[in-house]
Protein backbone atom coordinates (compact mmCIF):
# COMPACT_ATOMS: atom_id res chain seq x y z
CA UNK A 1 30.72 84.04 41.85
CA UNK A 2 29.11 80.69 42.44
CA UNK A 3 25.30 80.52 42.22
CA UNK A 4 23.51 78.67 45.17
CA UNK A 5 20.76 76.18 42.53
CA UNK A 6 17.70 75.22 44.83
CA UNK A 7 17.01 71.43 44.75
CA UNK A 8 13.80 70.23 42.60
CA UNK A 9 10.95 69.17 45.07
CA UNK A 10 8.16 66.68 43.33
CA UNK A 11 6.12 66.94 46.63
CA UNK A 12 6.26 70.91 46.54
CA UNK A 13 5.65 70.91 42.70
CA UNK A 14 2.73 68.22 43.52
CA UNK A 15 1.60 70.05 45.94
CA UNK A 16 0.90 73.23 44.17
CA UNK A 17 -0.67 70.83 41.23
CA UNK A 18 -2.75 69.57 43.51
CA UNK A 19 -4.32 73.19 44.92
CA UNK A 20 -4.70 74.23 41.52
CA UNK A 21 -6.91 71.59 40.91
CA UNK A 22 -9.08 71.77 43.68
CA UNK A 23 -9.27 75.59 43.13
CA UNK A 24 -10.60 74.54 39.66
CA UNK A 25 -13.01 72.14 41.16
CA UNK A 26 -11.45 69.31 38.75
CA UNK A 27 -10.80 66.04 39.92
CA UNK A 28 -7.93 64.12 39.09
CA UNK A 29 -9.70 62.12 36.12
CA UNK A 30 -11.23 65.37 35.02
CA UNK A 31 -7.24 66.81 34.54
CA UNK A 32 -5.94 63.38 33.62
CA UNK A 33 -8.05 63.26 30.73
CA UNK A 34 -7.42 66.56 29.57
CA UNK A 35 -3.97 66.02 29.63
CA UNK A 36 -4.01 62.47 28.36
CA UNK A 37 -2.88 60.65 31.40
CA UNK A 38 -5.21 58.53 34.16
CA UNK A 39 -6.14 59.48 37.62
CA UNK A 40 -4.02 57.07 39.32
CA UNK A 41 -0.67 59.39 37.27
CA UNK A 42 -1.93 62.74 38.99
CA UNK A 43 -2.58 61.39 42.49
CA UNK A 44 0.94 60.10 41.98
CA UNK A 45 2.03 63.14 40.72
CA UNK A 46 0.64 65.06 43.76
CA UNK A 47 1.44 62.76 46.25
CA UNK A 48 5.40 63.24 44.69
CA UNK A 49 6.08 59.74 43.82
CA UNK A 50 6.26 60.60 40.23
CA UNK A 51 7.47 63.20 38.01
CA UNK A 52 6.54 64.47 34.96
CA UNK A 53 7.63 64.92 30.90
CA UNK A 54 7.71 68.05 29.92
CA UNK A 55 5.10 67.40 27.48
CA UNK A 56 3.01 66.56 30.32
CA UNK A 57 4.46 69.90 32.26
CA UNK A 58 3.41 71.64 29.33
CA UNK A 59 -0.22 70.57 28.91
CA UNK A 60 -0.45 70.76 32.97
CA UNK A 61 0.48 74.60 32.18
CA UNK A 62 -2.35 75.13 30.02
CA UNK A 63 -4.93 73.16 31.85
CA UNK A 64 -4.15 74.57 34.91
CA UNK A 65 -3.89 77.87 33.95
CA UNK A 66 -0.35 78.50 35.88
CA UNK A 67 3.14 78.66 34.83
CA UNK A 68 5.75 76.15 34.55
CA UNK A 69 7.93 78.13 36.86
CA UNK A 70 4.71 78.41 39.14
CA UNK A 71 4.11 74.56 39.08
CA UNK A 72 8.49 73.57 39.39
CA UNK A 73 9.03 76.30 41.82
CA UNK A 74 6.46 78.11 43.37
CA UNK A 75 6.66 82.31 42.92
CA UNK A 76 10.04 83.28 42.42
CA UNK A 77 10.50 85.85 45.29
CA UNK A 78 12.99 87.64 43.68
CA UNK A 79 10.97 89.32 40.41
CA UNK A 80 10.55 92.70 39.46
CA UNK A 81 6.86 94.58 39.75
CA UNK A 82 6.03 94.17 36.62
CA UNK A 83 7.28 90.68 36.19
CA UNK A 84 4.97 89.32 39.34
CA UNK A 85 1.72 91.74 37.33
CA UNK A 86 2.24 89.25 34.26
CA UNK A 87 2.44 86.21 35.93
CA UNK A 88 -0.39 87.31 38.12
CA UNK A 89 -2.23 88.24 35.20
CA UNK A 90 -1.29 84.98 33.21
CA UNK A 91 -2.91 83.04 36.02
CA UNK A 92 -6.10 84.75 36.21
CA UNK A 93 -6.01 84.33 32.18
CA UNK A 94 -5.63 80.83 32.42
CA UNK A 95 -8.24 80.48 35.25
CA UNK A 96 -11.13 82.13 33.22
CA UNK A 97 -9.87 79.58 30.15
CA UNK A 98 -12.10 76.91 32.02
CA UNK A 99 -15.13 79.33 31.84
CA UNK A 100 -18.36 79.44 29.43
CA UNK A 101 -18.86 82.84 27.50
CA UNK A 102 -21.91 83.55 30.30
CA UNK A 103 -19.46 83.01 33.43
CA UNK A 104 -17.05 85.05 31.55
CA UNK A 105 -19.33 87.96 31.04
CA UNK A 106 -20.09 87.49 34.94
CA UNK A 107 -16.49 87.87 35.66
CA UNK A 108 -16.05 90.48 33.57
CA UNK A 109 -19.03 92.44 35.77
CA UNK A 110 -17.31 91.36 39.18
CA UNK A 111 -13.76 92.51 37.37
CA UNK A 112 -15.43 95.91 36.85
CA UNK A 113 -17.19 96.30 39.85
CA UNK A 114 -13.95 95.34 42.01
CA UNK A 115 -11.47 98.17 40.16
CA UNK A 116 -14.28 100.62 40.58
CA UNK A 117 -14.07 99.75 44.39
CA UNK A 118 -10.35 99.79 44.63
CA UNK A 119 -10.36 103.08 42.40
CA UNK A 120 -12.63 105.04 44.45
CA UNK A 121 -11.39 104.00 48.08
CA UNK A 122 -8.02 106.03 46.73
């Protein structure tokens, strides 16, 4: 059986680097220097003209808050349940990273508030 291997796209991976950010309300010298690298790198990065180390993959995973496979691919569409819950969950994890302990304890109420919604329209 021969396996079909999807082609690496830096404007698709810079793409999705580039959302996160902006959903995170950092600009690129805010993630270049938490990941050690200038401004000028990410918008390169983004605009796919460059790629990255893994080093640099790696500490775009934290700061970001996404997965590797997230950032490289996008959502693999062929994962179980459970397997899309943890990555979902993962990302939400690494969103709230970026948080103070009083926006945390909001989230935490809005968290709450939203399952109790869900919960009771069932």
């Amino acid at each position: 059986m021969t396996v079909r291997l999807k082609e690496f796209d830096k404007k698709e991976m810079g793409a999705r680097i580039r959302a996160r950010r902006e959903a995170l309300k950092m600009s690129r010298e805010d993630l270049g220097k938490r990941i050690s690298v200038t401004g000028k790198f990410i918008s390169d990065i983004e605009c796919g003209d460059k790629g990255v180390s893994l080093k640099t993959l790696y500490k775009l995973r934290q700061v970001l808050g996404v997965s590797a496979d997230f950032l490289m691919a996008g959502d693999p569409p062929d994962i179980s349940d459970n397997e899309k819950k943890k990555l979902i969950s993962e990302n939400i994890l690494g969103s709230l990273s970026v948080c103070s302990t009083e926006q945390l304890g909001c989230m935490e109420q809005i968290a709450r508030l939203y399952v109790e919604g869900i919960v009771n329209k069932e």
